[in-house]
Protein backbone atom coordinates (compact mmCIF):
# COMPACT_ATOMS: atom_id res chain seq x y z
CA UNK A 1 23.59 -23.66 29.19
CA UNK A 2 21.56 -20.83 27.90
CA UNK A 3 21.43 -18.25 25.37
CA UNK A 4 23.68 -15.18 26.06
CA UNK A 5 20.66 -12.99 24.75
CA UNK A 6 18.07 -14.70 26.99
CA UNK A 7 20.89 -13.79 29.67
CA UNK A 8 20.47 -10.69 28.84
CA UNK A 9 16.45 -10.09 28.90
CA UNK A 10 16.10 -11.73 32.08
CA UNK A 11 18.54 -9.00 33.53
CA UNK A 12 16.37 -6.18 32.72
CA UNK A 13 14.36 -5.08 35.07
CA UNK A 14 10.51 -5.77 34.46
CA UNK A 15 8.74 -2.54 34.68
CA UNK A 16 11.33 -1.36 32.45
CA UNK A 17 10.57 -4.44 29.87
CA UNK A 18 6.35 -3.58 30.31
CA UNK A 19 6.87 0.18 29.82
CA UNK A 20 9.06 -0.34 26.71
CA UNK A 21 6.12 -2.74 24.87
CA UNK A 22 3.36 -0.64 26.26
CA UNK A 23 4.54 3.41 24.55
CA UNK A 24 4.70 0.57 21.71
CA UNK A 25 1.69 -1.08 21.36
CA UNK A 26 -0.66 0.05 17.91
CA UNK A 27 1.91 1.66 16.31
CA UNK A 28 2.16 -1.01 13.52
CA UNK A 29 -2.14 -0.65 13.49
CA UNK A 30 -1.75 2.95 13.62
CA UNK A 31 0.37 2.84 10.52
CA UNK A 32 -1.81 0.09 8.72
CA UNK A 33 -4.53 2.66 8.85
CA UNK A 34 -2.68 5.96 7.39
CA UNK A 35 -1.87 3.62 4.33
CA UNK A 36 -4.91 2.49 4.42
CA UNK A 37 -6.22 5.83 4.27
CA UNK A 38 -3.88 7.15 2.02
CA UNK A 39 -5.02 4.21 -0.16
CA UNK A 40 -8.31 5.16 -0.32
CA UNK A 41 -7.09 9.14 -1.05
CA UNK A 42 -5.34 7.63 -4.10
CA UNK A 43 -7.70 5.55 -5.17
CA UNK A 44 -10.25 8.38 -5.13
CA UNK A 45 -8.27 10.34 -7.04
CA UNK A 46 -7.69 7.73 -9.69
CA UNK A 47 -11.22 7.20 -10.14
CA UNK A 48 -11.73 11.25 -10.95
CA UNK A 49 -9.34 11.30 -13.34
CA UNK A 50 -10.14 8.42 -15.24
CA UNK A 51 -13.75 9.24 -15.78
CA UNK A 52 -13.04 12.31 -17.38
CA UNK A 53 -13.56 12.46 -20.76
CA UNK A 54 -9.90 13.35 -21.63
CA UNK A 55 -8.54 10.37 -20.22
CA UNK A 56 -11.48 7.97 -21.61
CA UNK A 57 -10.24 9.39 -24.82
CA UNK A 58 -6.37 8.58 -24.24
CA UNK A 59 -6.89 5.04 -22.88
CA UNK A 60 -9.49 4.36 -25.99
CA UNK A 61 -6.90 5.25 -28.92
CA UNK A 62 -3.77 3.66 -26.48
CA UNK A 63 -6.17 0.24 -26.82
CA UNK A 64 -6.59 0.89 -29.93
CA UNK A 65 -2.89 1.40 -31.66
CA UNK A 66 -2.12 -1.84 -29.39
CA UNK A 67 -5.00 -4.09 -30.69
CA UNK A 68 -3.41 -2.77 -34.67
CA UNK A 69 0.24 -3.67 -33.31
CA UNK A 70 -1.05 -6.95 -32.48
CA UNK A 71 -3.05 -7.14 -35.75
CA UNK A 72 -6.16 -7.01 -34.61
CA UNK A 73 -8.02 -4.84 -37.40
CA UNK A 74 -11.87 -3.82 -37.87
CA UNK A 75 -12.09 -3.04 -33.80
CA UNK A 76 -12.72 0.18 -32.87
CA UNK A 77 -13.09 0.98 -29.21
């Protein structure tokens, strides 16, 4: 005996089945590329601030105190 669901799908008709997949079809790709993109935006952004010379500065004394929490002495970054 079969499935109740497969019941189901085989009483729909089949243009109505094909229309349904095809409005469907590349959304998932279509939302693969706007993270992709936004990503990238991110990314880009990421890379701007961290080459500034205020944030070089941050990161280079936040290494720092954690290399003298961890005892590390004599480095200086």
């Amino acid at each position: 005996m079969s499935h109740p669901s497969t019941l189901v799908r085989r009483t729909r008709p089949r243009r109505l089945r094909r229309f349904r997949t095809r409005s469907e079809r590349g959304a998932a790709t279509a939302e693969y590329a706007v993270t992709i993109v936004a990503a990238c935006g991110l990314g880009g952004i990421l890379v701007a601030l961290l080459k500034s010379d205020v944030m070089m500065n941050a990161l280079k004394a936040l290494i720092n105190y954690a290399l003298k929490l961890a005892g590390v002495e004599g480095l200086e970054l």
